[in-house]
C-alpha atoms as a PDB file:
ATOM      1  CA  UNK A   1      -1.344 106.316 188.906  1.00  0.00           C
ATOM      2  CA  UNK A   2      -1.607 105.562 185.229  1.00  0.00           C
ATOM      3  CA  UNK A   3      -3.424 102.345 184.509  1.00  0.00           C
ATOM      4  CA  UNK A   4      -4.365 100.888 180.841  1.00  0.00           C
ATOM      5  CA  UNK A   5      -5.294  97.627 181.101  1.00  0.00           C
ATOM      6  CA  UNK A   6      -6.349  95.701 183.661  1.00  0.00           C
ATOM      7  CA  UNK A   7      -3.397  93.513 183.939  1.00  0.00           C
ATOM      8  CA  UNK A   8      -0.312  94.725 185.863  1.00  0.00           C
ATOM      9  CA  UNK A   9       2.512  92.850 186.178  1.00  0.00           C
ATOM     10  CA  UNK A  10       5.597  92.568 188.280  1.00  0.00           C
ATOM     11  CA  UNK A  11       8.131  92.707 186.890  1.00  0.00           C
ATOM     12  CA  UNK A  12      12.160  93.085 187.363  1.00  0.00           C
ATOM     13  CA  UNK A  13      15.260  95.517 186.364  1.00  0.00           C
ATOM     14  CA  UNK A  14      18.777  93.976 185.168  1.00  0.00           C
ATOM     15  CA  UNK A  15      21.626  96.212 184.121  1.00  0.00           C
ATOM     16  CA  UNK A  16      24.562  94.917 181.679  1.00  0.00           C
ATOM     17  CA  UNK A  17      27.255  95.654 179.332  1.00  0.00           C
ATOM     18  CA  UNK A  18      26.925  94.053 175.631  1.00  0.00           C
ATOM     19  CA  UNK A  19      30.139  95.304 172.825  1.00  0.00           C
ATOM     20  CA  UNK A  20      30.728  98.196 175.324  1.00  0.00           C
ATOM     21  CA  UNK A  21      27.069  99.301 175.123  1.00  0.00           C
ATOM     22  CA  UNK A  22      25.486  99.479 178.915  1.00  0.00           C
ATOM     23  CA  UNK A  23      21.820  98.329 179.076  1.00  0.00           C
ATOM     24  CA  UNK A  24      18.376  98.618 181.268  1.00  0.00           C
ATOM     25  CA  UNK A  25      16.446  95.149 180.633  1.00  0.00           C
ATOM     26  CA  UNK A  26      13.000  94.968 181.839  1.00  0.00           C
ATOM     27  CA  UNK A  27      11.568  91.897 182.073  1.00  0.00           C
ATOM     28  CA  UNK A  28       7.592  90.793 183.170  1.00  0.00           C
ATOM     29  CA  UNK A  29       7.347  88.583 185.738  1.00  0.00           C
ATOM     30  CA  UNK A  30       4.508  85.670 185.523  1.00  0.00           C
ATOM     31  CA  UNK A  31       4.569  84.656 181.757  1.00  0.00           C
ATOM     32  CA  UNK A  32       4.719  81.144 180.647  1.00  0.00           C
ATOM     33  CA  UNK A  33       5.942  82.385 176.857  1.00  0.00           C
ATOM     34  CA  UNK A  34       7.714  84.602 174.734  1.00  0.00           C
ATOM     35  CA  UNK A  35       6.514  88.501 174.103  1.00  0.00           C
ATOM     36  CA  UNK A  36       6.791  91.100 172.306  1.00  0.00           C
ATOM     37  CA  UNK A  37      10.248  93.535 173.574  1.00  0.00           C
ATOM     38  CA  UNK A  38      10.479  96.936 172.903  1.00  0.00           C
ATOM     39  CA  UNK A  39      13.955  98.880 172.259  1.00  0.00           C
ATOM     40  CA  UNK A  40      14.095 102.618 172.872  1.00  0.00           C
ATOM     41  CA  UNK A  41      16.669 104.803 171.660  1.00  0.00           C
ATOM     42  CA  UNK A  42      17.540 108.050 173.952  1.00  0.00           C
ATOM     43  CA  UNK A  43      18.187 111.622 171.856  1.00  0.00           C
ATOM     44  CA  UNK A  44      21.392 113.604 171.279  1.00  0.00           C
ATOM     45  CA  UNK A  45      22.958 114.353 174.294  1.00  0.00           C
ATOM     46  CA  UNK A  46      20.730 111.801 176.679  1.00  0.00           C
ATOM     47  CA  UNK A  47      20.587 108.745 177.902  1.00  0.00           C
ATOM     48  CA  UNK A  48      18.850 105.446 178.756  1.00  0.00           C
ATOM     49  CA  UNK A  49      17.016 107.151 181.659  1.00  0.00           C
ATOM     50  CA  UNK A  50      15.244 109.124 179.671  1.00  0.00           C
ATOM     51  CA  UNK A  51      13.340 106.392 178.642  1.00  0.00           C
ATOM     52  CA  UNK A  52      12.814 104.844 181.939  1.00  0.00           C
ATOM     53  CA  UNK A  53       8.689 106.261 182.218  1.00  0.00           C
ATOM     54  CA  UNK A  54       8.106 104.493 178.708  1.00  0.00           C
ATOM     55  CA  UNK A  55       9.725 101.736 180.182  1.00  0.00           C
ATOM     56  CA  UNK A  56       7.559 101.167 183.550  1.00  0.00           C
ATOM     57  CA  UNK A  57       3.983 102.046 181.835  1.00  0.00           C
ATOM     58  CA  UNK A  58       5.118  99.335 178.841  1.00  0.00           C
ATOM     59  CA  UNK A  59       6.690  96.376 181.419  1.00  0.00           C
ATOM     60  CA  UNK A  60       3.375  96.102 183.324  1.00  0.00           C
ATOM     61  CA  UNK A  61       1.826  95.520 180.289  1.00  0.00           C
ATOM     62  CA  UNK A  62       3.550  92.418 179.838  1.00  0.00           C
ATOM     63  CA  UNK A  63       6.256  93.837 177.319  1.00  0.00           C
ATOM     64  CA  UNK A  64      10.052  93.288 177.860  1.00  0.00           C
ATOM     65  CA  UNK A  65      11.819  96.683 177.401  1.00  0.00           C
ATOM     66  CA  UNK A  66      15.245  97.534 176.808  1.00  0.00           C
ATOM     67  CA  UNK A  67      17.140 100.668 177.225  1.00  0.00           C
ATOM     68  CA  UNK A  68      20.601 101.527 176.544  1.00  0.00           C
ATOM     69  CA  UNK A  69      23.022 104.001 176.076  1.00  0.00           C
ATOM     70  CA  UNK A  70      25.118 105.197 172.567  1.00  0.00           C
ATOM     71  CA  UNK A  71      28.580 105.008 172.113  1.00  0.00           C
ATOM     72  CA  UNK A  72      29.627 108.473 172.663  1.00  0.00           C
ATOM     73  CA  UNK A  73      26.059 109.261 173.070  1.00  0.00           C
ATOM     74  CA  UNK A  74      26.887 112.040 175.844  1.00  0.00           C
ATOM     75  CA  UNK A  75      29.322 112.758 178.431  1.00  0.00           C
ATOM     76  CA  UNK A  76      27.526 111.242 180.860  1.00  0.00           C
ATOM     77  CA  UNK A  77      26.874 107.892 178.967  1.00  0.00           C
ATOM     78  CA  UNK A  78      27.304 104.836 180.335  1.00  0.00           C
ATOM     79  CA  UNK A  79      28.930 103.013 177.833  1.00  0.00           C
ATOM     80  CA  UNK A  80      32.139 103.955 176.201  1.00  0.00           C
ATOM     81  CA  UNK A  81      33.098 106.529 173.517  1.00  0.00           C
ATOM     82  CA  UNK A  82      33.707 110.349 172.998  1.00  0.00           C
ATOM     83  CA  UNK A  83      30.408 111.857 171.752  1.00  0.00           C
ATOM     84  CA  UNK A  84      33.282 113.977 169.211  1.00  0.00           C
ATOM     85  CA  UNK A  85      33.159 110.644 167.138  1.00  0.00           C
ATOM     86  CA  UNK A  86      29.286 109.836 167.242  1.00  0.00           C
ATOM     87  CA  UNK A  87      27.645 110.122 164.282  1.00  0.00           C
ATOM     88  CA  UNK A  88      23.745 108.901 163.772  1.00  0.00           C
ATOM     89  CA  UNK A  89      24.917 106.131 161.341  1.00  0.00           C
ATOM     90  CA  UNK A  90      27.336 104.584 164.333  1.00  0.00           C
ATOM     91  CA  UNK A  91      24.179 104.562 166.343  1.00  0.00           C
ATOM     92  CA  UNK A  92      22.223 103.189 163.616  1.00  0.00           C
ATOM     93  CA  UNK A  93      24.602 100.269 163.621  1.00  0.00           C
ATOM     94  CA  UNK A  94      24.361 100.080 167.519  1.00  0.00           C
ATOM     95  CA  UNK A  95      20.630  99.791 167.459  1.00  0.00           C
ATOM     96  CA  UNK A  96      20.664  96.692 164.771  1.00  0.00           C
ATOM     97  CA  UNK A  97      23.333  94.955 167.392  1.00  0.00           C
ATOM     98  CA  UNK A  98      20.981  95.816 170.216  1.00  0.00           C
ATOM     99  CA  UNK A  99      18.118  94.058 168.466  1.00  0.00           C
ATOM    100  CA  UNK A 100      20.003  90.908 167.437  1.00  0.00           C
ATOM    101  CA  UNK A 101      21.240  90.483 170.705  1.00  0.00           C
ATOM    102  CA  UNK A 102      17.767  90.588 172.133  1.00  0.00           C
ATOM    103  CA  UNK A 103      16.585  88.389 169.144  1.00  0.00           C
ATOM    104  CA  UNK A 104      18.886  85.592 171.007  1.00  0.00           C
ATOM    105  CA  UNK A 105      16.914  85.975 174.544  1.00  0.00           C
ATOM    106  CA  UNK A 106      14.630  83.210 175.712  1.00  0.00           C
ATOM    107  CA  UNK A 107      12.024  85.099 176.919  1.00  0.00           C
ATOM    108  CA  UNK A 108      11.176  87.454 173.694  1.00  0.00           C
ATOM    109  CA  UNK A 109       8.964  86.980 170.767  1.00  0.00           C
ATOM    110  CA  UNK A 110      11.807  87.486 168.282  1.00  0.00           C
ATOM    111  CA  UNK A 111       8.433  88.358 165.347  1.00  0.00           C
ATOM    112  CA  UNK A 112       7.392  90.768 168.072  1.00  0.00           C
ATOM    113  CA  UNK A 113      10.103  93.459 168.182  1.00  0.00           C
ATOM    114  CA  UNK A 114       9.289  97.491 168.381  1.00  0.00           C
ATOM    115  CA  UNK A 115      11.420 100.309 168.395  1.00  0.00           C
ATOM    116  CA  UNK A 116      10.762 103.241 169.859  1.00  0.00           C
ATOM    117  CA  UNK A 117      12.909 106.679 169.251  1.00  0.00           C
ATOM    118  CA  UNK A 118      12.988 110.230 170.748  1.00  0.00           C
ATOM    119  CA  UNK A 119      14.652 112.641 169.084  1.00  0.00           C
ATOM    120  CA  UNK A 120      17.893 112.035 167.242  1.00  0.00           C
ATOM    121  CA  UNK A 121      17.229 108.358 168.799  1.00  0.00           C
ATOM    122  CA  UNK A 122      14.068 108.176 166.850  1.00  0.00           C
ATOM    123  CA  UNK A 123      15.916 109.260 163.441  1.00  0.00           C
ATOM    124  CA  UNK A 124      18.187 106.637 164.174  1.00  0.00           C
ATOM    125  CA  UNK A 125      15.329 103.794 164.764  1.00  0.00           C
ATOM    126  CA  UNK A 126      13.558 105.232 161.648  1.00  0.00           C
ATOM    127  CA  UNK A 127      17.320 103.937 159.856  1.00  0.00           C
ATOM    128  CA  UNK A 128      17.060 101.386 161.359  1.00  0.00           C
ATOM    129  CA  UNK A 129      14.108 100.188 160.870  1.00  0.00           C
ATOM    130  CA  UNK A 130      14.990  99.701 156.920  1.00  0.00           C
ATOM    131  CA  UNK A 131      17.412  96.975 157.717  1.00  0.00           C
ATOM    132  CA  UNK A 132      14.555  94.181 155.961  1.00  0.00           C
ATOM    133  CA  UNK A 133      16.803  91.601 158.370  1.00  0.00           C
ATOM    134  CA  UNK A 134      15.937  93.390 161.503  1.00  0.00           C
ATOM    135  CA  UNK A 135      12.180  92.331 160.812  1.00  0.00           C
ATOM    136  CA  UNK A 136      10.860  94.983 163.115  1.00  0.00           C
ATOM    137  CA  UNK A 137       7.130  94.575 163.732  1.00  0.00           C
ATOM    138  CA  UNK A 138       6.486  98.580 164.542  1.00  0.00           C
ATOM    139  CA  UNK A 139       8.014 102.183 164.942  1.00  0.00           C
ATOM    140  CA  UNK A 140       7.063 104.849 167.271  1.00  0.00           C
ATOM    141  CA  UNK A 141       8.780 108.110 166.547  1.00  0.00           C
ATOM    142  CA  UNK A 142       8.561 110.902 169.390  1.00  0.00           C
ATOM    143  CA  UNK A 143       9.788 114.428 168.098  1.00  0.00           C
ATOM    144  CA  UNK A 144      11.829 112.643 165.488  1.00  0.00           C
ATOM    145  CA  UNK A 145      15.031 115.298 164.560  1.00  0.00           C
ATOM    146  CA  UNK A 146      14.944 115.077 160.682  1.00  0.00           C
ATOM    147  CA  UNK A 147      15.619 118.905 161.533  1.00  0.00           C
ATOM    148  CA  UNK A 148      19.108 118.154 162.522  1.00  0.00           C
ATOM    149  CA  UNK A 149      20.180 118.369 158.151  1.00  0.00           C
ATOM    150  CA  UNK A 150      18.700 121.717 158.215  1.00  0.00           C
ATOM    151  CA  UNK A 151      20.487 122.443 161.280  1.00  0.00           C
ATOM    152  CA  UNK A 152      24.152 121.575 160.650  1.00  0.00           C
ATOM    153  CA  UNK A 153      23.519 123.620 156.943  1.00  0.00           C
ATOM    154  CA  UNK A 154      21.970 126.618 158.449  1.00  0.00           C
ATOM    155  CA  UNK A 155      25.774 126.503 160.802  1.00  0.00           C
ATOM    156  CA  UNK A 156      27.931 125.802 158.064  1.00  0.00           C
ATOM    157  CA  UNK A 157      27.476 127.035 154.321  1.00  0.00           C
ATOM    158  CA  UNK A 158      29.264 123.990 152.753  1.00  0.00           C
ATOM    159  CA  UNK A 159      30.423 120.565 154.344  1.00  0.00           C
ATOM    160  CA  UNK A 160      34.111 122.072 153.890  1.00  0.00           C
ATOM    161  CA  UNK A 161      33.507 124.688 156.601  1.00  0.00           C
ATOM    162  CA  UNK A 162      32.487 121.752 159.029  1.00  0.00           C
ATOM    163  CA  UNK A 163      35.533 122.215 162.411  1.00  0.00           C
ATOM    164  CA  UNK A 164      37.605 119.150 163.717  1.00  0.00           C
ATOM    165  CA  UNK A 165      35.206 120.039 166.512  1.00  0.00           C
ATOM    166  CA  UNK A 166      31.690 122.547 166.818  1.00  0.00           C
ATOM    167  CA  UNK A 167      28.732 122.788 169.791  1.00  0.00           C
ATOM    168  CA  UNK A 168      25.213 121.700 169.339  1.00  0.00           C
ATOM    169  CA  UNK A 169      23.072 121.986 172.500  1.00  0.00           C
ATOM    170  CA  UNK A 170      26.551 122.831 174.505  1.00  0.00           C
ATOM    171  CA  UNK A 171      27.612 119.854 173.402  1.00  0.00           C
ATOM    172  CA  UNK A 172      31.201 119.508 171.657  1.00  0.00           C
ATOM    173  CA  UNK A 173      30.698 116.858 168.850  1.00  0.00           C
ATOM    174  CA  UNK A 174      33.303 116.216 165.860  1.00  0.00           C
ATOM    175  CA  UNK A 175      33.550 116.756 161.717  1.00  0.00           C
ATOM    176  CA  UNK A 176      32.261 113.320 161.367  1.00  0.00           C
ATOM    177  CA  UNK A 177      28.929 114.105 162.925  1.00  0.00           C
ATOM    178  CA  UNK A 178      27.931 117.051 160.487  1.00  0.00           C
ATOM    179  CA  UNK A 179      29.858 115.560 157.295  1.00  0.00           C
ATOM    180  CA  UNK A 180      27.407 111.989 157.819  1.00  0.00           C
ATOM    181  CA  UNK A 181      24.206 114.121 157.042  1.00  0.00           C
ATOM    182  CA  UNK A 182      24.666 117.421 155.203  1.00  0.00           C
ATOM    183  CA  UNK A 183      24.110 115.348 152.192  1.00  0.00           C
ATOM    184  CA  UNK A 184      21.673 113.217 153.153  1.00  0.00           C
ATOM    185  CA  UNK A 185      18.287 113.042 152.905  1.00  0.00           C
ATOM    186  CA  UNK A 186      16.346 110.812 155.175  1.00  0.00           C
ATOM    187  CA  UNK A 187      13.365 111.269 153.725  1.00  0.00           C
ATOM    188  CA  UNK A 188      13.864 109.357 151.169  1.00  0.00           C
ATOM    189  CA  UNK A 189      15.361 106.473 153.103  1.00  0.00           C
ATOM    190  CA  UNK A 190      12.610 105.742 155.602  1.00  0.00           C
ATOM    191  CA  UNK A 191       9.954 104.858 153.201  1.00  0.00           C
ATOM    192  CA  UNK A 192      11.437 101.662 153.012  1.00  0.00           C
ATOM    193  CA  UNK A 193      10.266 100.780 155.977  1.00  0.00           C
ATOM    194  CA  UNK A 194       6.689  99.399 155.045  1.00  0.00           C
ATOM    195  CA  UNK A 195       5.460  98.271 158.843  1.00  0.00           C
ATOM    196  CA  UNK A 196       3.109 100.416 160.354  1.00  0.00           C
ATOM    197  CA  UNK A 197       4.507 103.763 162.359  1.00  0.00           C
ATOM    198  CA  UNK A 198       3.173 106.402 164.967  1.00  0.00           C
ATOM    199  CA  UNK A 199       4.862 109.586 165.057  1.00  0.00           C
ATOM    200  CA  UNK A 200       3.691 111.698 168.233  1.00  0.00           C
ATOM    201  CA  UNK A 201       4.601 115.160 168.319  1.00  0.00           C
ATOM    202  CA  UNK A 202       3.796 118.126 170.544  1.00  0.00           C
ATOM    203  CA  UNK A 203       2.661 121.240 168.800  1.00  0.00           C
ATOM    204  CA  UNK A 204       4.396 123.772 171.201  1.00  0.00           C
ATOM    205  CA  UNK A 205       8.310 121.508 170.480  1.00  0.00           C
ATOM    206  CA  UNK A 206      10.884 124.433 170.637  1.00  0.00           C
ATOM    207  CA  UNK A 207      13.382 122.271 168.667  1.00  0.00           C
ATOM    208  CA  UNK A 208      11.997 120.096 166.466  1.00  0.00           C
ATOM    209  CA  UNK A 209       9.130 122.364 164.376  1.00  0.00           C
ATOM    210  CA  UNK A 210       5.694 119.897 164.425  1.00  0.00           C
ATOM    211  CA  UNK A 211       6.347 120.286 160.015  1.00  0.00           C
ATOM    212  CA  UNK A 212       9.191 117.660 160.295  1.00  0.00           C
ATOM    213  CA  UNK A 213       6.798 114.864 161.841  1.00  0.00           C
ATOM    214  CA  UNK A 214       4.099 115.978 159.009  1.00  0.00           C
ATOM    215  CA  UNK A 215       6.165 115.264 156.207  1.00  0.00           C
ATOM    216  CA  UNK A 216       7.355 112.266 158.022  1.00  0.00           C
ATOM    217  CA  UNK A 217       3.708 110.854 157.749  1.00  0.00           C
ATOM    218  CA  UNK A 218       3.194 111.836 154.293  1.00  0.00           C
ATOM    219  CA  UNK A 219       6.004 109.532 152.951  1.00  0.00           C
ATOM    220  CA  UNK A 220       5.207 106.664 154.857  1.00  0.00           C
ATOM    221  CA  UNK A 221       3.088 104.007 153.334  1.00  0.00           C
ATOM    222  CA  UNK A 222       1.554 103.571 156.669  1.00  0.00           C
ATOM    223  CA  UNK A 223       1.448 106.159 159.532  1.00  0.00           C
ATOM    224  CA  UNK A 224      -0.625 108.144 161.723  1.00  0.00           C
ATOM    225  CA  UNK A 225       0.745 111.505 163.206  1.00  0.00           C
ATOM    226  CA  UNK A 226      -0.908 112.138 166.974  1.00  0.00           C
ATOM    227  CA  UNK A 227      -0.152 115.841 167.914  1.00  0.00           C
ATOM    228  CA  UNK A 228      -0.383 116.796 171.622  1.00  0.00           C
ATOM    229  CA  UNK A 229      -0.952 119.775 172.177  1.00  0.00           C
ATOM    230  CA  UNK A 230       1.378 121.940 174.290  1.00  0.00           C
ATOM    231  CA  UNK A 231       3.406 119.340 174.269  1.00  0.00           C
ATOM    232  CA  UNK A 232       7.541 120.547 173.583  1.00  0.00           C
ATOM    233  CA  UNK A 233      10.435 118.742 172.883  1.00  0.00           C
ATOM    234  CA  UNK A 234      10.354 115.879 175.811  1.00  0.00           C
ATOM    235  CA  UNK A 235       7.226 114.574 177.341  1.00  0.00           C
ATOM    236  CA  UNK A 236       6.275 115.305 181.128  1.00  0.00           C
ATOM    237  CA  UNK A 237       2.599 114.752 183.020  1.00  0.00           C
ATOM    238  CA  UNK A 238      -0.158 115.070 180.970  1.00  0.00           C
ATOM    239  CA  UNK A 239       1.457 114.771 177.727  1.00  0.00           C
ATOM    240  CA  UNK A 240       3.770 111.996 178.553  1.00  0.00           C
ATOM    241  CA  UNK A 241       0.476 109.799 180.132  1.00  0.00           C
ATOM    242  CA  UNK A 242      -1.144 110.958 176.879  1.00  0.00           C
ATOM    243  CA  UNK A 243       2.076 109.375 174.788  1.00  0.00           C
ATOM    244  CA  UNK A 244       2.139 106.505 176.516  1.00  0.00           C
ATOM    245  CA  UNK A 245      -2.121 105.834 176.091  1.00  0.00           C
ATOM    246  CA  UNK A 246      -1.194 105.977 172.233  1.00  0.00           C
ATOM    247  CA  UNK A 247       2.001 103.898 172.312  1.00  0.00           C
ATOM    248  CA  UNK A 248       0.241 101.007 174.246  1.00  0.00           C
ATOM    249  CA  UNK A 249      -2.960 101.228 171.978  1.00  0.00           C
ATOM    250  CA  UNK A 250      -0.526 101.303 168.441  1.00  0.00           C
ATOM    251  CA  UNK A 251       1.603  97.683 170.507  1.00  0.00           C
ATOM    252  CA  UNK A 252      -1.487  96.442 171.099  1.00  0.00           C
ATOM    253  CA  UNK A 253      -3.410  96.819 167.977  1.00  0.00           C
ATOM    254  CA  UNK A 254       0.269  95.493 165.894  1.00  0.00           C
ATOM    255  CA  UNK A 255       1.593  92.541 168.623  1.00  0.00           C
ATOM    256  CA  UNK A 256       0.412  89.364 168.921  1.00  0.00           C
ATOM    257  CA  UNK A 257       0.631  87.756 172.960  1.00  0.00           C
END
């Protein structure tokens, strides 16, 4: 059993639908105030389950945690949409309506809000993130995809030769999904986020290369890169209790109870 501090709380699950979007709330049981909530946004082709181990470790702490799933965000989701007209921007906009409908609850810290992203969910939180409104206190990127621009270039010479429809992963997504990035660069966007962001990456990640997190680090004003080694793309034993030692000790050292 993984234990961090010495407080463990009880706490309970509630599922719901908000704007179409299906949800995982976890809320601590036993508090007399409002704390800090955590959002975490699955990958391409996932969903909220995948966060469901960050979710448990984090709740006991005494952090509400919310999962959810993307419009379209595979075909398995739980919420509606056709993943053929997802793009990272229409999650981008999901994730601000997430956090402003958590910023109304009456049992978070609405100063106290983190994001954490895996994958193409933690591109989308890094986005995110710049919103100044949002007011997020902290980002934790795992295995962030900034690869995905190189990706849809390396498949398609110009943004003309983009299909109505084309596989990543075995998964059929549209036009509107390649067209959104091939010109964009989101390393230039994500600086604006000044808060303070950890990046963990595992040095063995078959789909994300380890360089993608590096530069990440280097244009932030203020982040630290944690490698783990053998770690691929998606965290199990080991290195997910090793993730989840650094996540709690980067809330705890930003997050006020």
């Amino acid at each position: 059993m993984m234990r961090y501090h010495i407080d463990m709380y009880e706490y309970k699950k509630e599922e719901g639908i908000v704007d179409g979007l299906f949800y995982e709330i976890y809320v601590p049981q036993g508090l007399d105030k409002r704390v800090p909530a955590v959002i975490v946004s699955h990958g391409f082709g996932d969903t909220y389950r995948s966060g469901q181990s960050y979710a448990q470790a984090l709740v006991q702490q005494g952090y509400v945690v919310l999962l959810f799933d993307f419009h379209g965000g595979s075909e398995i989701s739980r919420s509606t949409g056709k993943m053929t007209e997802m793009t990272v921007f229409s999650e981008v906009d999901e994730l601000k309506a997430m956090v402003n409908w958590l910023k109304t609850s009456d049992f978070v810290d609405s100063e106290n809000i983190f994001l954490i992203g895996a994958s193409q969910g933690g591109v989308v939180s890094s986005v995110a993130a710049t919103d100044p409104d949002l007011g997020i206190k902290g980002l934790i990127l795992l295995y962030p995809a900034y690869v995905m621009v190189d990706d849809v270039r390396k498949m398609f010479p110009t943004k003309d030769d983009i299909p109505p429809v084309y596989s990543v992963m075995g998964h059929a997504i549209g036009r509107c999904y390649g067209e959104a990035i091939y010109d964009y660069d989101f390393y230039s966007v994500i600086p604006e986020y000044k808060g303070p962001v950890l990046l963990i990456h595992g040095d063995s990640d078959s789909i994300v290369p380890l360089s993608y997190s590096e530069r990440a680090r280097d244009v932030y004003s203020n982040a630290r890169l944690v490698v783990i080694p053998g770690g691929d793309h998606g965290f199990t034993d080991k290195c997910l209790e090793q993730a989840i030692q650094e996540i709690l000790s980067f809330l705890g050292k930003y997050q006020s109870f």
